[in-house]
Protein backbone atom coordinates (compact mmCIF):
# COMPACT_ATOMS: atom_id res chain seq x y z
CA UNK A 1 44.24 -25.30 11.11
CA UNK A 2 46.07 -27.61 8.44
CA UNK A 3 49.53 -26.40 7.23
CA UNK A 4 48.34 -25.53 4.01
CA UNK A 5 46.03 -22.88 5.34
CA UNK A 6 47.32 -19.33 6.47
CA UNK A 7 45.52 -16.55 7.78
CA UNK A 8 45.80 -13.31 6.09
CA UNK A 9 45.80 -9.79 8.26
CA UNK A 10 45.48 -6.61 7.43
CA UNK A 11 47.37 -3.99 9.01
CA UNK A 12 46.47 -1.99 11.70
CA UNK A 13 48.01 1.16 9.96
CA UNK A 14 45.24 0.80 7.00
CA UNK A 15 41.77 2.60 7.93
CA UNK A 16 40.38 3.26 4.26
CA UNK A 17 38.14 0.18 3.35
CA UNK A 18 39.75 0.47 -0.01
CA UNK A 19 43.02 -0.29 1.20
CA UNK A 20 42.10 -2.84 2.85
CA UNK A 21 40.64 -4.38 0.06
CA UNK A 22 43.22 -3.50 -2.38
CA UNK A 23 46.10 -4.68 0.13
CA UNK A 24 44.34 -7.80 0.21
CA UNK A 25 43.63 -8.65 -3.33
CA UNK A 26 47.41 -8.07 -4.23
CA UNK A 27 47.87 -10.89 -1.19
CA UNK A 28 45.61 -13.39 -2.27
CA UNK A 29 46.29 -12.74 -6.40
CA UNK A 30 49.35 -13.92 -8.16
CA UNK A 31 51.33 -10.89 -9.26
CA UNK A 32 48.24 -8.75 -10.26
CA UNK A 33 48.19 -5.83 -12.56
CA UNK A 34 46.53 -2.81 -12.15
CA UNK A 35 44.17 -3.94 -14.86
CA UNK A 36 44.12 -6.88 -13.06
CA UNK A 37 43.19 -5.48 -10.19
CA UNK A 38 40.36 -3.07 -11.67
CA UNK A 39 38.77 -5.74 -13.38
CA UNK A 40 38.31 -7.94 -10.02
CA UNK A 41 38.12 -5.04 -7.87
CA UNK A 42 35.48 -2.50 -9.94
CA UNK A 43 37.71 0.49 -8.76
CA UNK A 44 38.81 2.84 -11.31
CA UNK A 45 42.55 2.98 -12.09
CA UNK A 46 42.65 6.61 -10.79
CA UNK A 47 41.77 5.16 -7.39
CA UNK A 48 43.76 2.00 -7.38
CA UNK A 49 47.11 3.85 -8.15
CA UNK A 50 47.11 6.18 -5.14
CA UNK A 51 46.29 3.20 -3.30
CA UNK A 52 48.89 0.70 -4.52
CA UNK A 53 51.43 4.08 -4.44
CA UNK A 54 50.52 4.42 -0.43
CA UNK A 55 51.08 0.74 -0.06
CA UNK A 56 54.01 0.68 -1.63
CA UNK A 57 55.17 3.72 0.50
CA UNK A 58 54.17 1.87 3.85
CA UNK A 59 56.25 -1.49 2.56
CA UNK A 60 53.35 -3.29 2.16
CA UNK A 61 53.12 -4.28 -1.31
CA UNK A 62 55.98 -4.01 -3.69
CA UNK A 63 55.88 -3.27 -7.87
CA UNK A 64 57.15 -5.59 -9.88
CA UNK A 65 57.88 -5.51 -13.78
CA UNK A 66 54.37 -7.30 -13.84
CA UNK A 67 52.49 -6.08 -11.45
CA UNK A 68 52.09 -6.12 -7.25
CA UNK A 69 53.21 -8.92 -4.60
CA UNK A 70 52.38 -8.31 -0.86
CA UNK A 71 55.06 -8.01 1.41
């Protein structure tokens, strides 16, 4: 593996599929929004911000004035 490549994990504390996904996306995305995130994701808003909100809680993504970065 070259030094530019990383490899992304997802914590073992995150059973939903969603979060998984979610957790990921705000990893691999540069500062997404939650409109940013709905429009690559195809979640509704009312499921992404629970989501991002129990992230957030577990220190795994933090909110930003413009949107999410991965901790």
């Amino acid at each position: 593996m070259s030094t530019s490549e990383h490899r992304l994990t997802i914590p073992d504390e995150l059973a939903s599929p969603q979060a998984k996904l979610v957790y990921l996306a705000v990893r691999v995305t540069d500062e997404p929004t939650v409109s940013q995130l709905q429009a690559l994701l195809g979640l509704s808003k009312l499921t992404l911000l629970p989501l991002l909100a129990s992230l957030n809680d577990r220190d795994l993504v933090r909110r930003t004035e413009d949107g999410y970065v991965g901790r």
